[in-house]
PDB file of N, CA and C in Angstrom:
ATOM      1  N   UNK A   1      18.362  60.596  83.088  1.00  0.00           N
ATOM      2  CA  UNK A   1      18.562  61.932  83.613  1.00  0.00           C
ATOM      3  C   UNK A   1      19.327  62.749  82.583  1.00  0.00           C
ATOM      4  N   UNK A   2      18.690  63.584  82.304  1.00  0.00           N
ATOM      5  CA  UNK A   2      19.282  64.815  81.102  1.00  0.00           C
ATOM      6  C   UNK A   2      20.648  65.383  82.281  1.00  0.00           C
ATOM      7  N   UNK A   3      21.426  65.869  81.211  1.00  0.00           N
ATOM      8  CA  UNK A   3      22.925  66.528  81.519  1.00  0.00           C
ATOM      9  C   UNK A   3      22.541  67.792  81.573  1.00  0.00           C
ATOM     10  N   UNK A   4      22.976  68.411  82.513  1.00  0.00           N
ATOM     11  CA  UNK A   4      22.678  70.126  83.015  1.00  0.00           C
ATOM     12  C   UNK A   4      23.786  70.916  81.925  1.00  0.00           C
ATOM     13  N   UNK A   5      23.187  71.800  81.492  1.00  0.00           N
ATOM     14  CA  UNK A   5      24.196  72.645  80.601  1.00  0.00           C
ATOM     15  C   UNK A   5      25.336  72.647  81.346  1.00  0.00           C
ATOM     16  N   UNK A   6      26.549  72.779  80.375  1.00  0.00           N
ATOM     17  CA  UNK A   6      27.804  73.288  80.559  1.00  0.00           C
ATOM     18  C   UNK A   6      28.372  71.663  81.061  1.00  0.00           C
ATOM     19  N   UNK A   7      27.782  70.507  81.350  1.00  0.00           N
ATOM     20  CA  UNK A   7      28.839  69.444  81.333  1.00  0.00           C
ATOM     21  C   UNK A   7      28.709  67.962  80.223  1.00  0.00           C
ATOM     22  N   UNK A   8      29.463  67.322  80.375  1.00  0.00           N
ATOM     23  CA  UNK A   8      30.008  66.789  79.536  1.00  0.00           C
ATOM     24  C   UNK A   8      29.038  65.207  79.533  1.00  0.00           C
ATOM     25  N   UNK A   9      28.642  64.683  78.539  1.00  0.00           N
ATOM     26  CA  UNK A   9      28.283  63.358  78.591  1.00  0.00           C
ATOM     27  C   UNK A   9      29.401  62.353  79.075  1.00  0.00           C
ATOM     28  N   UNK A  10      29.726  61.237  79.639  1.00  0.00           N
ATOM     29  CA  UNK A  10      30.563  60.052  79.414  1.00  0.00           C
ATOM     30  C   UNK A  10      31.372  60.132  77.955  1.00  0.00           C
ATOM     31  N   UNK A  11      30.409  59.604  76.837  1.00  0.00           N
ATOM     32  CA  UNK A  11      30.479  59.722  75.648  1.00  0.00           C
ATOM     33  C   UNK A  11      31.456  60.906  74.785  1.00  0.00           C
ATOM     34  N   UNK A  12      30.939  62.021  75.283  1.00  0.00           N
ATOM     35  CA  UNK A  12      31.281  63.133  75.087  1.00  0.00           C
ATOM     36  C   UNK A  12      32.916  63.723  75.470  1.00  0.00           C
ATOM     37  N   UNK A  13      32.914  63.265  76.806  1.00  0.00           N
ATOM     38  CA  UNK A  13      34.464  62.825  77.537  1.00  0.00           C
ATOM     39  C   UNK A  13      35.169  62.185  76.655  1.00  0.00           C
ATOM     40  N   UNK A  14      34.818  61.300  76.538  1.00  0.00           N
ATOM     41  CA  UNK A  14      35.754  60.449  75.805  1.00  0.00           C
ATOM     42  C   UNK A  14      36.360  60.822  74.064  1.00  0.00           C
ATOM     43  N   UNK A  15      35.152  61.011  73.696  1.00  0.00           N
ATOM     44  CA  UNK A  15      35.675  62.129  72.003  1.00  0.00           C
ATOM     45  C   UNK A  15      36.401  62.619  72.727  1.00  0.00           C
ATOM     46  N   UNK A  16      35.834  63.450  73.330  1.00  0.00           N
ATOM     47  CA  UNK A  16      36.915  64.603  73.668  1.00  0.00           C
ATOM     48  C   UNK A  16      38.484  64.465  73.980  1.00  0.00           C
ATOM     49  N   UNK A  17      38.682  63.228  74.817  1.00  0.00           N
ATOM     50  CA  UNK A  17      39.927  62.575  75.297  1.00  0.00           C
ATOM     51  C   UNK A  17      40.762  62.221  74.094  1.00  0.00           C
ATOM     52  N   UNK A  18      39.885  61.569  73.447  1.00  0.00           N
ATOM     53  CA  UNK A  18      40.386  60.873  72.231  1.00  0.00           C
ATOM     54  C   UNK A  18      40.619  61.748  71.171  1.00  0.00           C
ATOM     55  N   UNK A  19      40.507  63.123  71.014  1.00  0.00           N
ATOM     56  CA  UNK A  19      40.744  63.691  69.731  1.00  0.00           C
ATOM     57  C   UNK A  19      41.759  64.867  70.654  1.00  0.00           C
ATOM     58  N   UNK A  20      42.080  65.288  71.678  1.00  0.00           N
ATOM     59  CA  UNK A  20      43.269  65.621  72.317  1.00  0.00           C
ATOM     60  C   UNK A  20      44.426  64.824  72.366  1.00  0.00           C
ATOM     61  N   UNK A  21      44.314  63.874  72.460  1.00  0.00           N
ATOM     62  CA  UNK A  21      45.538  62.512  72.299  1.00  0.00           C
ATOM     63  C   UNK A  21      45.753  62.065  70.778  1.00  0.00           C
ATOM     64  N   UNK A  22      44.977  62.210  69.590  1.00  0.00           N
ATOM     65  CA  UNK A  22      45.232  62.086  68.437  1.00  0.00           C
ATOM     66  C   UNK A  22      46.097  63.620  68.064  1.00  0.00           C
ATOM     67  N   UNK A  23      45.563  64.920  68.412  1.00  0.00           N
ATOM     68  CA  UNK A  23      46.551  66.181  68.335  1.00  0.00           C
ATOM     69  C   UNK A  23      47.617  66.101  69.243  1.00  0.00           C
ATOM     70  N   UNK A  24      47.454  65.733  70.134  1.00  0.00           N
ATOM     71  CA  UNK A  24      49.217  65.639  70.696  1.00  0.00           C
ATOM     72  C   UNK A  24      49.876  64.832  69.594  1.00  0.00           C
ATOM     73  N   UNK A  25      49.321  63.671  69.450  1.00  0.00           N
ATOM     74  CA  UNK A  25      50.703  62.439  68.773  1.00  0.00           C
ATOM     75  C   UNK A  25      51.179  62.956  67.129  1.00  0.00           C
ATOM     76  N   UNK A  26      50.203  64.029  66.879  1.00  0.00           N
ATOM     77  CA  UNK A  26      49.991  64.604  65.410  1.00  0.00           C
ATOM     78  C   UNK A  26      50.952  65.678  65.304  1.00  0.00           C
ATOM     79  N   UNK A  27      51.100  66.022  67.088  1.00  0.00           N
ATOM     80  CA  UNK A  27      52.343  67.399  66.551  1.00  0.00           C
ATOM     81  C   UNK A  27      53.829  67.345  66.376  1.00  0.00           C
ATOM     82  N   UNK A  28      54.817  67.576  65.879  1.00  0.00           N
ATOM     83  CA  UNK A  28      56.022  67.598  65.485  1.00  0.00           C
ATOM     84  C   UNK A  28      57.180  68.416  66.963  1.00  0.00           C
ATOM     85  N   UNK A  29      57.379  66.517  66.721  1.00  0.00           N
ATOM     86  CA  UNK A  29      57.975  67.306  67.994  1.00  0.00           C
ATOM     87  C   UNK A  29      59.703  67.226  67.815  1.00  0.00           C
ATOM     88  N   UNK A  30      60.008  67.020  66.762  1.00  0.00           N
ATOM     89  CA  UNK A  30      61.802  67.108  66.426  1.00  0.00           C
ATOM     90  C   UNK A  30      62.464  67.959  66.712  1.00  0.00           C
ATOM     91  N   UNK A  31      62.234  68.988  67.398  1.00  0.00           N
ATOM     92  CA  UNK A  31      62.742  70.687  67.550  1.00  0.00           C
ATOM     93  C   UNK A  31      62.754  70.620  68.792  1.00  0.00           C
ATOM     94  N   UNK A  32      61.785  69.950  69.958  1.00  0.00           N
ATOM     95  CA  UNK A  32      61.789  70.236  71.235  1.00  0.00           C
ATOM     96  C   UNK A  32      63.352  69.867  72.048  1.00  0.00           C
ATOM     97  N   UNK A  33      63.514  70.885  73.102  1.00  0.00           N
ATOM     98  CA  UNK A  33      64.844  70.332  73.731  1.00  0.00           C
ATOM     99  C   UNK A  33      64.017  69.381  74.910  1.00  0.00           C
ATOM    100  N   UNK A  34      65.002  68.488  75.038  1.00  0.00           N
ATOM    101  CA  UNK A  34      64.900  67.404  75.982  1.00  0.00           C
ATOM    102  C   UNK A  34      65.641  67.619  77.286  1.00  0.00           C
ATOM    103  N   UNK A  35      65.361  67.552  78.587  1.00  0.00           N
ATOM    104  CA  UNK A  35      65.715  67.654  79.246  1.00  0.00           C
ATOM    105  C   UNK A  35      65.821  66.128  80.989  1.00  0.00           C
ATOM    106  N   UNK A  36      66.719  66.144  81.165  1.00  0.00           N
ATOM    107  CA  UNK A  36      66.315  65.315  82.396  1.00  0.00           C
ATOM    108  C   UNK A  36      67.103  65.681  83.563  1.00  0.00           C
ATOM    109  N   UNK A  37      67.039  65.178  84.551  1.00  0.00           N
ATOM    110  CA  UNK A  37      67.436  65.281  86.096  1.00  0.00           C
ATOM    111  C   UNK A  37      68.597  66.197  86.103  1.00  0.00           C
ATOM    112  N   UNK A  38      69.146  66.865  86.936  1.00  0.00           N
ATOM    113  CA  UNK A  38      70.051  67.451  87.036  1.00  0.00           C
ATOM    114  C   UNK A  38      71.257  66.216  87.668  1.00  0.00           C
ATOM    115  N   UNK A  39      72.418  66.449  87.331  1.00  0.00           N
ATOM    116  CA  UNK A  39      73.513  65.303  87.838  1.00  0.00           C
ATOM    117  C   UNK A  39      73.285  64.247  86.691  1.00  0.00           C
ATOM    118  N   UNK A  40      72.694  64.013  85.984  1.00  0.00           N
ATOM    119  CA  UNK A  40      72.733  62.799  85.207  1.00  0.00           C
ATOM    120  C   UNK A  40      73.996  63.011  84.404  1.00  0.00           C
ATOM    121  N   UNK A  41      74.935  61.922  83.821  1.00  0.00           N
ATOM    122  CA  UNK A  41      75.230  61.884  82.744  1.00  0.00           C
ATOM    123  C   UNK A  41      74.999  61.371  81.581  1.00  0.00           C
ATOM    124  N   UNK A  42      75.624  62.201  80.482  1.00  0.00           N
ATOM    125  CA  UNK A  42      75.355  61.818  78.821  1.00  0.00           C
ATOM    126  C   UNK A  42      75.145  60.310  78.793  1.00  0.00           C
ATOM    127  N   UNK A  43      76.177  59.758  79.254  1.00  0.00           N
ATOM    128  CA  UNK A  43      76.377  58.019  78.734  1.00  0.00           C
ATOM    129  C   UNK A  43      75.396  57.373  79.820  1.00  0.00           C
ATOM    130  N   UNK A  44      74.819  58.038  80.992  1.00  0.00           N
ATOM    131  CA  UNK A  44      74.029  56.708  81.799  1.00  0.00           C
ATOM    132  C   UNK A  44      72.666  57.044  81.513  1.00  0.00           C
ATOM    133  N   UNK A  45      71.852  55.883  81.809  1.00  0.00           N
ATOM    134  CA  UNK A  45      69.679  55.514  81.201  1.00  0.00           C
ATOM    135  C   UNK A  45      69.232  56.613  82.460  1.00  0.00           C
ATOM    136  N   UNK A  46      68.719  57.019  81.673  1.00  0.00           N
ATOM    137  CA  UNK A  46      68.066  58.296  81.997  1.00  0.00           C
ATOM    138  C   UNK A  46      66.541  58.998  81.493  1.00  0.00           C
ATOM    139  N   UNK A  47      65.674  59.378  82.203  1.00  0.00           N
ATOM    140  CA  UNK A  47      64.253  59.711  81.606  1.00  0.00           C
ATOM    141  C   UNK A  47      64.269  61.129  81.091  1.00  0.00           C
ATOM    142  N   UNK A  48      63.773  60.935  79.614  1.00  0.00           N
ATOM    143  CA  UNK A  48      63.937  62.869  79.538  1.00  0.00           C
ATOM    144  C   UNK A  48      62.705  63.283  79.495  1.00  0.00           C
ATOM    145  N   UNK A  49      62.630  64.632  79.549  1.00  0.00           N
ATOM    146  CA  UNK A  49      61.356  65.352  79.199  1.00  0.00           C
ATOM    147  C   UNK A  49      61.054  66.499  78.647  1.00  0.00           C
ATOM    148  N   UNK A  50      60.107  66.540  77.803  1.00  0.00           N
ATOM    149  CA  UNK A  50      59.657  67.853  76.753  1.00  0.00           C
ATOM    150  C   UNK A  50      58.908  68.417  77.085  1.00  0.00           C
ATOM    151  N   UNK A  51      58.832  69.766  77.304  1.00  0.00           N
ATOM    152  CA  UNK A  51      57.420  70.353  77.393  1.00  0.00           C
ATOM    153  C   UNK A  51      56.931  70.927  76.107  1.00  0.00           C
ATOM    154  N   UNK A  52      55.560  70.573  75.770  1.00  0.00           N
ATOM    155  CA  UNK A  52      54.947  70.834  74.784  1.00  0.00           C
ATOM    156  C   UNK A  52      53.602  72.125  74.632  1.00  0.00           C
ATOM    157  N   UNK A  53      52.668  72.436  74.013  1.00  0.00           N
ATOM    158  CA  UNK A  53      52.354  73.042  73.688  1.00  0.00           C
ATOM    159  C   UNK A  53      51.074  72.937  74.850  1.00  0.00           C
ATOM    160  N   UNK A  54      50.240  73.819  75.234  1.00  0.00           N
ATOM    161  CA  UNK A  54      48.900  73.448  76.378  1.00  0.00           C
ATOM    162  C   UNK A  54      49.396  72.844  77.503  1.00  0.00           C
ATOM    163  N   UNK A  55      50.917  73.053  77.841  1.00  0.00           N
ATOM    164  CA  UNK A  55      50.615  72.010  79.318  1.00  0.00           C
ATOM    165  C   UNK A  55      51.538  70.421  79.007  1.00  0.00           C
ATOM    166  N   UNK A  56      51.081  70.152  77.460  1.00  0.00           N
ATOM    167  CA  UNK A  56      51.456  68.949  77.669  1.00  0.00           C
ATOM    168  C   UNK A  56      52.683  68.242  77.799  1.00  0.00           C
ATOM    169  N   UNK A  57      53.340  67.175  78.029  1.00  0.00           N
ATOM    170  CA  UNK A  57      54.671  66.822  77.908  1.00  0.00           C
ATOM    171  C   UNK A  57      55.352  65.482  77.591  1.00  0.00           C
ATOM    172  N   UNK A  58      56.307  65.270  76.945  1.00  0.00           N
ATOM    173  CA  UNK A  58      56.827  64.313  76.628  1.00  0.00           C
ATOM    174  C   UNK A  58      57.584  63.374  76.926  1.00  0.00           C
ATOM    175  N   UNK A  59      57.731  62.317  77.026  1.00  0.00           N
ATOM    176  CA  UNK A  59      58.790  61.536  77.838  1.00  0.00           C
ATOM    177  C   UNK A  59      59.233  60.441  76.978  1.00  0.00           C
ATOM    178  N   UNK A  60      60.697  60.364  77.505  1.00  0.00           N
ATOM    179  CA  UNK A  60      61.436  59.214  76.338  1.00  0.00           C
ATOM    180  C   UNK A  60      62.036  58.661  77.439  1.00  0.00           C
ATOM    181  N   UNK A  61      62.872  57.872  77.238  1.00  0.00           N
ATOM    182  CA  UNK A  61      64.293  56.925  77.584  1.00  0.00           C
ATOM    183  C   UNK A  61      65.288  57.408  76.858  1.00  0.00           C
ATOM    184  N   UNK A  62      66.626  57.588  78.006  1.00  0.00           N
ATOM    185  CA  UNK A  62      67.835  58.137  76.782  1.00  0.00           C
ATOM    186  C   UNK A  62      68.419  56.733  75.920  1.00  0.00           C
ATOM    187  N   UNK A  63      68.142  55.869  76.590  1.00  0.00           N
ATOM    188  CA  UNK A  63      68.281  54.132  75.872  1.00  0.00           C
ATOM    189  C   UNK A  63      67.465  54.155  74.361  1.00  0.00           C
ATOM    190  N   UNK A  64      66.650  54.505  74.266  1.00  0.00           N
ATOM    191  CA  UNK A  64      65.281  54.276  73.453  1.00  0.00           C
ATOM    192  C   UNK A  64      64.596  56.000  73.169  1.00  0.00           C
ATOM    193  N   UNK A  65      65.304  56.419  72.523  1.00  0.00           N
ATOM    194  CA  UNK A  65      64.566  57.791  72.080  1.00  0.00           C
ATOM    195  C   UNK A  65      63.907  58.307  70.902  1.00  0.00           C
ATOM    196  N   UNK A  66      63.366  56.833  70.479  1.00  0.00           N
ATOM    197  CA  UNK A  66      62.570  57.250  69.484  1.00  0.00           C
ATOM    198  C   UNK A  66      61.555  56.707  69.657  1.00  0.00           C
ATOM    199  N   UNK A  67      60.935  56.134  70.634  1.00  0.00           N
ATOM    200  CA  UNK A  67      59.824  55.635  71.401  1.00  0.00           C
ATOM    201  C   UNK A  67      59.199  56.430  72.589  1.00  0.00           C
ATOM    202  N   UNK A  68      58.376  57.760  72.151  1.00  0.00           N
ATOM    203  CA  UNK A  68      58.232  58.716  72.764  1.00  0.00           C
ATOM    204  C   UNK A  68      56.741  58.448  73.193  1.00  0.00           C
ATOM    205  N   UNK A  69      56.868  58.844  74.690  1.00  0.00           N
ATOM    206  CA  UNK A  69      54.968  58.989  75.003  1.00  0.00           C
ATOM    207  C   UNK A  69      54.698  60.416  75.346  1.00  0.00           C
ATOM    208  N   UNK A  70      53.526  60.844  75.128  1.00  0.00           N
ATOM    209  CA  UNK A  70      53.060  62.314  75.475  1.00  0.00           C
ATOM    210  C   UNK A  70      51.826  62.171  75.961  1.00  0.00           C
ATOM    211  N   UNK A  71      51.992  63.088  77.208  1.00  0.00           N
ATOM    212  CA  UNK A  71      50.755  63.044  78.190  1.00  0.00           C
ATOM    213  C   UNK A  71      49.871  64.548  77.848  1.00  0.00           C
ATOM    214  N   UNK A  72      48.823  64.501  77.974  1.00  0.00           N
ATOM    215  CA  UNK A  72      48.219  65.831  78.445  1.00  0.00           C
ATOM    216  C   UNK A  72      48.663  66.726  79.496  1.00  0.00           C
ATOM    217  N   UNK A  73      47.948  68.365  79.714  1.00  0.00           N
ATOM    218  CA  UNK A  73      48.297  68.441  80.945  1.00  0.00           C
ATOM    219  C   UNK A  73      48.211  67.649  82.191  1.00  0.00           C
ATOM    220  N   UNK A  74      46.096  67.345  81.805  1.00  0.00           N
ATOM    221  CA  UNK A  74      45.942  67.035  83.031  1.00  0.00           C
ATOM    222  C   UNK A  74      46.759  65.266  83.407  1.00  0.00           C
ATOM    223  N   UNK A  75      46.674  64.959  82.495  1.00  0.00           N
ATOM    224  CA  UNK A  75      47.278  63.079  82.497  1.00  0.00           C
ATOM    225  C   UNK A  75      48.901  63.689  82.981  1.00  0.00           C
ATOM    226  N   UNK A  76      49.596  64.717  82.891  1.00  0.00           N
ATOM    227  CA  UNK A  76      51.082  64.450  83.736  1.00  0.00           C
ATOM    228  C   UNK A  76      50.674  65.315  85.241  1.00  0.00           C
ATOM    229  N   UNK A  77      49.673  66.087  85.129  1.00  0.00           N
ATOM    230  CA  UNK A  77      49.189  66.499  86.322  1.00  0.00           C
ATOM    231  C   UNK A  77      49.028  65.336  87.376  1.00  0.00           C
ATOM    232  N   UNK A  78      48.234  64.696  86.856  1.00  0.00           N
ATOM    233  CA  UNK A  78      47.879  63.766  87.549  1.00  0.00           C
ATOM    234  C   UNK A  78      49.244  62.224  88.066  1.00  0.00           C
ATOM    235  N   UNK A  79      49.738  62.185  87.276  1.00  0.00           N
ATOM    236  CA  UNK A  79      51.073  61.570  87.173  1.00  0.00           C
ATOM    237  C   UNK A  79      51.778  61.938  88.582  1.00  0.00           C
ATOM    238  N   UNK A  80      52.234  63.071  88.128  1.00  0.00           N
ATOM    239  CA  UNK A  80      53.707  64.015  89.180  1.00  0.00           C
ATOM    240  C   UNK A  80      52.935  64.008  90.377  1.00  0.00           C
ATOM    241  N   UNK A  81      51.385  64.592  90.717  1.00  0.00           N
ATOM    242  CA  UNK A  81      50.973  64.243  91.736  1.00  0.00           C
ATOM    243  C   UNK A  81      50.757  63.030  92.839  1.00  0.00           C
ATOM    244  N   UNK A  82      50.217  61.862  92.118  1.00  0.00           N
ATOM    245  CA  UNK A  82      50.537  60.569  92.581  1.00  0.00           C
ATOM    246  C   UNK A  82      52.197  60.136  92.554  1.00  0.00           C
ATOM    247  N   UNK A  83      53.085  60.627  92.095  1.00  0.00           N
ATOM    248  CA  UNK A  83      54.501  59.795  92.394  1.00  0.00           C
ATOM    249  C   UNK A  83      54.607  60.736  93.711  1.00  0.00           C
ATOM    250  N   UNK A  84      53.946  62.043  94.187  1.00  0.00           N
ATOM    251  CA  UNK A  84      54.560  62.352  95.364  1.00  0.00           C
ATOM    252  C   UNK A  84      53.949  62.137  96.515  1.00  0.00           C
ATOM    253  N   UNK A  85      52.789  61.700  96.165  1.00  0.00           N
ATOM    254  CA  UNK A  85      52.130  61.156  97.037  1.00  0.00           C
ATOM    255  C   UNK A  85      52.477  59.549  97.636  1.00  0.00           C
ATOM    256  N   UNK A  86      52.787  59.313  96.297  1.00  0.00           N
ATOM    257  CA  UNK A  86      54.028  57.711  96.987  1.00  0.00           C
ATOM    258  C   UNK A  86      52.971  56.701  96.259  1.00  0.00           C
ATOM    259  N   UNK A  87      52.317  56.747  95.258  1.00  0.00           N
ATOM    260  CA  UNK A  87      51.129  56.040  94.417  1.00  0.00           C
ATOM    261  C   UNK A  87      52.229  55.219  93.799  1.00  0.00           C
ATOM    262  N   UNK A  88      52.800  55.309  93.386  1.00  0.00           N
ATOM    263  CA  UNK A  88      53.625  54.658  92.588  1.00  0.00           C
ATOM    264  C   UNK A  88      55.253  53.449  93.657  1.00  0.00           C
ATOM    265  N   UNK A  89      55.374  54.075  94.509  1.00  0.00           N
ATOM    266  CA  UNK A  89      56.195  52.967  95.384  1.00  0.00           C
ATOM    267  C   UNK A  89      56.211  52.176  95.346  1.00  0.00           C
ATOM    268  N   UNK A  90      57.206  51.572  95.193  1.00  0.00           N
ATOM    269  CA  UNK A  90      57.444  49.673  95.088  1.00  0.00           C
ATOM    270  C   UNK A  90      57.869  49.234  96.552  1.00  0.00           C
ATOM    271  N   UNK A  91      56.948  47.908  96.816  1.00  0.00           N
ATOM    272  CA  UNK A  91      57.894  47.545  98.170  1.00  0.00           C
ATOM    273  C   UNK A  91      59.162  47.558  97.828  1.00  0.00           C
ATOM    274  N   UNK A  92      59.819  47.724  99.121  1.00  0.00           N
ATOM    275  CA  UNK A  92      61.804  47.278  99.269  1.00  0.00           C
ATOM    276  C   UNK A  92      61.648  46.013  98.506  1.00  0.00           C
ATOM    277  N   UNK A  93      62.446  45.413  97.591  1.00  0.00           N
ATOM    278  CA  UNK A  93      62.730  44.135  96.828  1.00  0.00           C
ATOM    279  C   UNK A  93      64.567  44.696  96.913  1.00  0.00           C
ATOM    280  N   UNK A  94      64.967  43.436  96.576  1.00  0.00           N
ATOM    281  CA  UNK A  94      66.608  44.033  96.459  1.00  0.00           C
ATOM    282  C   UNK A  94      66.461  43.667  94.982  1.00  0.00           C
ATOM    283  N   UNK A  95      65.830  43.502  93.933  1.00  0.00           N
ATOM    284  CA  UNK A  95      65.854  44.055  93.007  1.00  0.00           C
ATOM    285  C   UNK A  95      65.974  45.522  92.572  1.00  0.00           C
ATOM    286  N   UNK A  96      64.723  46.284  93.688  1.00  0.00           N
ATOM    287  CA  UNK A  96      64.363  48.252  92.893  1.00  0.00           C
ATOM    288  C   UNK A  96      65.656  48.684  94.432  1.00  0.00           C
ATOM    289  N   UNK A  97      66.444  48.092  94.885  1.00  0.00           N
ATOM    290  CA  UNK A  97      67.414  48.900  95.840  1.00  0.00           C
ATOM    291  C   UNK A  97      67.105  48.646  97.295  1.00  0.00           C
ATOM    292  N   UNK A  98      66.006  47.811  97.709  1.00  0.00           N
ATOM    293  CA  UNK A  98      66.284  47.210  98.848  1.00  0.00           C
ATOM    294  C   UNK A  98      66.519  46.247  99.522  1.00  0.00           C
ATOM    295  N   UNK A  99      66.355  46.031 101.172  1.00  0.00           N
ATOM    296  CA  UNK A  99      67.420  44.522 101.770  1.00  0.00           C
ATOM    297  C   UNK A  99      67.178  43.272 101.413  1.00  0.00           C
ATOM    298  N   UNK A 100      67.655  42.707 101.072  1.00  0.00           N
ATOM    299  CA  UNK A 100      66.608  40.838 101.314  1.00  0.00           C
ATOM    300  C   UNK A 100      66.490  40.839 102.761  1.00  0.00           C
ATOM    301  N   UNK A 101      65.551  40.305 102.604  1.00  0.00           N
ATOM    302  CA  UNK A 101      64.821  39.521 103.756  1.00  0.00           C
ATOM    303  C   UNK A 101      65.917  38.228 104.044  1.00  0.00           C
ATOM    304  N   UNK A 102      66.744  37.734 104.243  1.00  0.00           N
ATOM    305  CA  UNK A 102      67.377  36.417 104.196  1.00  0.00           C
ATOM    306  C   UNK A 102      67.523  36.614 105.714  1.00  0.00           C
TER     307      UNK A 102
END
């Protein structure tokens, strides 16, 4: 089945994915301010975040800040949406802050 003008092959997707994620990791991002949660402090592990150029954005560890990942728009779109939707929830463990079972 031929592709109707105006959309995208599989194939085509994917270049495409793949040469947006090679220009994000390509841009210079030493200048951006970092930001995280409000109430955090300087000295405690903490997630920061950059906003970048199109939407996109950056995320570090204040532990580890030179090990940076950068999402697209739509890839943190899609992100922030599923954590509020609860996609991401861990059962209660009293490891992530909840009861034992004992």
């Amino acid at each position: 089945m031929a592709d109707t003008p105006g959309t995208e092959s599989e194939q085509e997707r994917k270049a495409r994915k793949e040469r947006e994620r090679d220009e994000l990791y390509a841009l210079d991002i030493s200048g951006v301010e970092w930001q995280c949660a409000p109430g955090t402090e300087e000295h405690e592990e903490r997630v920061e975040i950059a906003y970048l150029p199109e939407g996109a954005v950056a995320m570090r560890s204040s532990l580890d800040p030179d090990t940076v990942l950068r999402y697209t728009e739509a890839e943190w779109r899609a992100f922030v949406l599923g954590a509020r939707d609860g996609e991401f929830d861990l059962e209660p463990t009293p490891r992530n802050g909840g009861v034992s079972e004992e």
